[in-house]
N, C-alpha and C. Protein backbone atom coordinates (compact mmCIF):
# COMPACT_ATOMS: atom_id res chain seq x y z
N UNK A 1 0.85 -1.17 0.00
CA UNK A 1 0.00 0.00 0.00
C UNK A 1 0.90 1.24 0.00
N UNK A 2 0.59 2.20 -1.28
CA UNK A 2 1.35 3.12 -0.80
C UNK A 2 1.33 4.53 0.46
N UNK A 3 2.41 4.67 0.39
CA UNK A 3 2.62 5.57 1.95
C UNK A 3 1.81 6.68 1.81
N UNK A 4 1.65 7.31 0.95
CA UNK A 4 0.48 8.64 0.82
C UNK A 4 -1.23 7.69 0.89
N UNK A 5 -1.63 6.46 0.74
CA UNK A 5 -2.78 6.01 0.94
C UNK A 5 -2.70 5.63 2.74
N UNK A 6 -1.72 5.38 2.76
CA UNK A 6 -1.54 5.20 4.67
C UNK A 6 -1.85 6.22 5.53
N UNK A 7 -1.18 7.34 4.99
CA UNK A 7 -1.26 8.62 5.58
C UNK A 7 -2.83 9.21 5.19
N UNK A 8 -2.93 9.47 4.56
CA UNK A 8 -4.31 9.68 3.98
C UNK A 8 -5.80 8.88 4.93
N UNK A 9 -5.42 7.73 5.25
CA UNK A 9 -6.42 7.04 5.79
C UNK A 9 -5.83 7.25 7.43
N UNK A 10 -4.96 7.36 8.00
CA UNK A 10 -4.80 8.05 9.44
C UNK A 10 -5.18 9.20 9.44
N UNK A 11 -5.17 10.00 8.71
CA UNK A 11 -5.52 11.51 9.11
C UNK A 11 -6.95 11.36 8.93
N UNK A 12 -7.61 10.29 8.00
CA UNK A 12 -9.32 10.27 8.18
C UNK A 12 -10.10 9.63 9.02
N UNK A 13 -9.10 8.98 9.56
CA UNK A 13 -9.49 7.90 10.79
C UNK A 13 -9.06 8.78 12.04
N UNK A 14 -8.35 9.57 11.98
CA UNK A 14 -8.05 10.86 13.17
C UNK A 14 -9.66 11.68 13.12
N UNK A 15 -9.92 12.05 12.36
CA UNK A 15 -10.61 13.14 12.15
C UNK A 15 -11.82 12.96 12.59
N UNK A 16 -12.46 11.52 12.12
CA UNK A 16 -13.70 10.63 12.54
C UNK A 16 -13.51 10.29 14.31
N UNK A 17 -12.85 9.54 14.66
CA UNK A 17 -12.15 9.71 16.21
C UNK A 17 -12.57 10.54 16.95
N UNK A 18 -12.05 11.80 16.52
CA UNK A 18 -11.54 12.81 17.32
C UNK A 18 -13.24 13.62 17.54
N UNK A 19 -13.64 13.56 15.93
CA UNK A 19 -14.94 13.74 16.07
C UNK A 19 -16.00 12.85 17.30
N UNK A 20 -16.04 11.66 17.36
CA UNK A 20 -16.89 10.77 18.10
C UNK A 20 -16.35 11.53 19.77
N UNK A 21 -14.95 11.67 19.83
CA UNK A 21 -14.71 12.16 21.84
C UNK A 21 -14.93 13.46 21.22
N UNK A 22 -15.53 14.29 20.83
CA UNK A 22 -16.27 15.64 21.07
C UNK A 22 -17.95 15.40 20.75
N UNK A 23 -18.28 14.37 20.05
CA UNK A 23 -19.87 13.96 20.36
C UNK A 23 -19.87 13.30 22.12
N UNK A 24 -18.93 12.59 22.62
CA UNK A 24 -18.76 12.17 23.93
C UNK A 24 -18.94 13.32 24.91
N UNK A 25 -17.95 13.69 24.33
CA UNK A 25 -17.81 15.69 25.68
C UNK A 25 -19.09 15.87 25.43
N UNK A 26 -19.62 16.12 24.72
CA UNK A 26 -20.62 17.17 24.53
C UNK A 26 -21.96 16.71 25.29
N UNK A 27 -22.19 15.08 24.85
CA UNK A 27 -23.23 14.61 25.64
C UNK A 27 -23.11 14.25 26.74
N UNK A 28 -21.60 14.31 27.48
CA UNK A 28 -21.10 14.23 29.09
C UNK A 28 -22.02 15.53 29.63
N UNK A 29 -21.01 16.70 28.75
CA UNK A 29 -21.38 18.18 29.48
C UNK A 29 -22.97 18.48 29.43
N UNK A 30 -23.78 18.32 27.84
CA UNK A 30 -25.02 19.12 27.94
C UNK A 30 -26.20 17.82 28.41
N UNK A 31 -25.80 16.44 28.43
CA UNK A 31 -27.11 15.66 28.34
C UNK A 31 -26.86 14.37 29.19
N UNK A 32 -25.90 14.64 30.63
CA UNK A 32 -25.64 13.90 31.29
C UNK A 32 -26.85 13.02 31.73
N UNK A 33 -27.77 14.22 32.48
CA UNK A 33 -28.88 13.34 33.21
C UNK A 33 -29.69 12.52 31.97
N UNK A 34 -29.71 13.10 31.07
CA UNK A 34 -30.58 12.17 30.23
C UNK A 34 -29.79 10.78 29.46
N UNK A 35 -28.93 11.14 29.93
CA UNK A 35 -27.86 9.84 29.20
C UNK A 35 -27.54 8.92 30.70
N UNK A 36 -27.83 9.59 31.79
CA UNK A 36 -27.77 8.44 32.79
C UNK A 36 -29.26 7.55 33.00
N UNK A 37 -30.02 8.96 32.62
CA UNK A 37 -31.56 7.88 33.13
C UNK A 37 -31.95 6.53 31.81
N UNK A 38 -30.90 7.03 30.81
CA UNK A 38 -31.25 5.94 30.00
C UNK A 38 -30.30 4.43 30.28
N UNK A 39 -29.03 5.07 30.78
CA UNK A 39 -28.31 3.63 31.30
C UNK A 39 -28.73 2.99 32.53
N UNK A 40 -29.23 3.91 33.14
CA UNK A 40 -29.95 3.21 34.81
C UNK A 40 -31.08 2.19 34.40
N UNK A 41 -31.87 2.72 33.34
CA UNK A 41 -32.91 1.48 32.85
C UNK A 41 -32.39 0.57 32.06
N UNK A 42 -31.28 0.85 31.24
CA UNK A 42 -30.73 -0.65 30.92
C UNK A 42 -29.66 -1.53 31.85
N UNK A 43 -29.06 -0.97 32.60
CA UNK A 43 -27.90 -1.25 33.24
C UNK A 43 -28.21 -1.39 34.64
N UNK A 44 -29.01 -0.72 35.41
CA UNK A 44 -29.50 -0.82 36.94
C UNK A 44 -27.97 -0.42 37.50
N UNK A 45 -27.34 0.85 37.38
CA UNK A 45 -26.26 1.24 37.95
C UNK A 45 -26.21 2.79 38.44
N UNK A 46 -25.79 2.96 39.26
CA UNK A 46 -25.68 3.67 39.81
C UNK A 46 -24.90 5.19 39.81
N UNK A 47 -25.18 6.03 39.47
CA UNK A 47 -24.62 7.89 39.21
C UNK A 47 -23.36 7.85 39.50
N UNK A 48 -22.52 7.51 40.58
CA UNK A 48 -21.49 7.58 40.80
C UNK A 48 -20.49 6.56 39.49
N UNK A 49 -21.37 5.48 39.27
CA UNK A 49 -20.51 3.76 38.69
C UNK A 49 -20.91 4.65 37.35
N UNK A 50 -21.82 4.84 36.51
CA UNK A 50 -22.02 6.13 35.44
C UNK A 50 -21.04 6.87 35.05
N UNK A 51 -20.95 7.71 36.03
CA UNK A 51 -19.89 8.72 35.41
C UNK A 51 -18.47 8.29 35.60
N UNK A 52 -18.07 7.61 36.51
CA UNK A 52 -16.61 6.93 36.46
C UNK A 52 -16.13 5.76 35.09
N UNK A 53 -17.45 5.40 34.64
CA UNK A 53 -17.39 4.22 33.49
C UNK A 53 -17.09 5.53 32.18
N UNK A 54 -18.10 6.35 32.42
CA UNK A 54 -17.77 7.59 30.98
C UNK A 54 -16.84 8.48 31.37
N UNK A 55 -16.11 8.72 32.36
CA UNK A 55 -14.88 8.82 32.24
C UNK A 55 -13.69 8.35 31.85
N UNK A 56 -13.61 6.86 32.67
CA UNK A 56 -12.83 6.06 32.16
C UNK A 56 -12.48 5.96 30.75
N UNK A 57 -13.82 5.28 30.27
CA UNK A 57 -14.15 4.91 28.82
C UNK A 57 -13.49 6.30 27.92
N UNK A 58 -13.82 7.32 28.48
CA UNK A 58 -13.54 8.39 27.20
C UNK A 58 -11.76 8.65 27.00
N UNK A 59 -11.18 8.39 28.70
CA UNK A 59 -9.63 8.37 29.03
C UNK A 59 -9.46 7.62 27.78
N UNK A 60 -9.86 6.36 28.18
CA UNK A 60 -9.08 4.99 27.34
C UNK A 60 -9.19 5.13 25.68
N UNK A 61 -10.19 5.65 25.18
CA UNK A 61 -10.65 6.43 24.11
C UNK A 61 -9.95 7.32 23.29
N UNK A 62 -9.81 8.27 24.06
CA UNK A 62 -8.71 9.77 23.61
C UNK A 62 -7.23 8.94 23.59
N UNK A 63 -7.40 8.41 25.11
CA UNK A 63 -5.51 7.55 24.73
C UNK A 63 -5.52 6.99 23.17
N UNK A 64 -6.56 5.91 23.26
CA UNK A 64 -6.17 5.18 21.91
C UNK A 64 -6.31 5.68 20.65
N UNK A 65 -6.86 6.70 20.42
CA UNK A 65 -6.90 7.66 19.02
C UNK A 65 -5.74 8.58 19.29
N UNK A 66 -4.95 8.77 20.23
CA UNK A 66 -4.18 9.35 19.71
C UNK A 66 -2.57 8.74 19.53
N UNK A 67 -2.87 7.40 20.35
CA UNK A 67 -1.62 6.03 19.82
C UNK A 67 -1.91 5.53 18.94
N UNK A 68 -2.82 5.50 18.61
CA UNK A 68 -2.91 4.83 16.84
C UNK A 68 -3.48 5.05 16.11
N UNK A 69 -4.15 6.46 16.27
CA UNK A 69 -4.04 7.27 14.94
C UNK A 69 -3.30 8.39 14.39
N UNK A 70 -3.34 9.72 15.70
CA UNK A 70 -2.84 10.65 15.35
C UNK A 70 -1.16 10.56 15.56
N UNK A 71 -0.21 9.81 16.16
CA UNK A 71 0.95 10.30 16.38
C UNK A 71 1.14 9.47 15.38
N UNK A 72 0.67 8.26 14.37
CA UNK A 72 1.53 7.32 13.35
C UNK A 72 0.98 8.70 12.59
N UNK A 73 0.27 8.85 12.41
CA UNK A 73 -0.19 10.19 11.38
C UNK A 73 0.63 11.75 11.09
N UNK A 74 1.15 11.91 12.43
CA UNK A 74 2.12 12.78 12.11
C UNK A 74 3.72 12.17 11.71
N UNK A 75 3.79 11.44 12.80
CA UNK A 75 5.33 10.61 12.38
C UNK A 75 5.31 10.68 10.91
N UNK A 76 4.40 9.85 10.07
CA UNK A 76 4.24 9.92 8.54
C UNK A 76 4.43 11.27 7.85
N UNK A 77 3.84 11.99 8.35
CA UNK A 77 4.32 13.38 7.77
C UNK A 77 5.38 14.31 7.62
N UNK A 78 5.79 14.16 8.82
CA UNK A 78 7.29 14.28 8.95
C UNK A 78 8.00 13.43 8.26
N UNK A 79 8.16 12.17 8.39
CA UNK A 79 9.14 11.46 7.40
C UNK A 79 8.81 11.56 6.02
N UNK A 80 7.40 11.72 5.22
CA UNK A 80 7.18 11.97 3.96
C UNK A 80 7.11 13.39 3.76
């Protein structure tokens, strides 16, 4: 595969990513309660176990889009 189709598809797979943890923020910050009362009826868990899971989850999230998408994505750019 060539190296400009590599690069090309990290920077679109960055972009999509990066997009989904700012649909995350956004429904943390503006639509918490309504995003908990919908996991409490599927999940039977509790406000505190809630927001530590969508924290977590978003940590582990942002980490991994930016180990394997955005820093192979720049490395590539720099070397090409």
């Amino acid at each position: 595969m060539p190296l400009e189709t590599v690069r090309a598809m990290l920077g679109w797979c960055s972009v999509i990513n990066i997009g989904v943890l700012i649909f995350w923020f956004l429904m943390l910050a503006f639509a918490h309660d309504w995003a908990y009362r919908v996991h409490r009826k599927l999940f039977k868990i509790s406000l505190e176990t809630f927001t530590s899971v969508q924290y977590a989850g978003g940590l582990f999230f942002k980490a991994a889009v930016f180990l394997f998408n955005v820093i192979p994505y720049l490395a590539l750019r720099i070397v090409g």
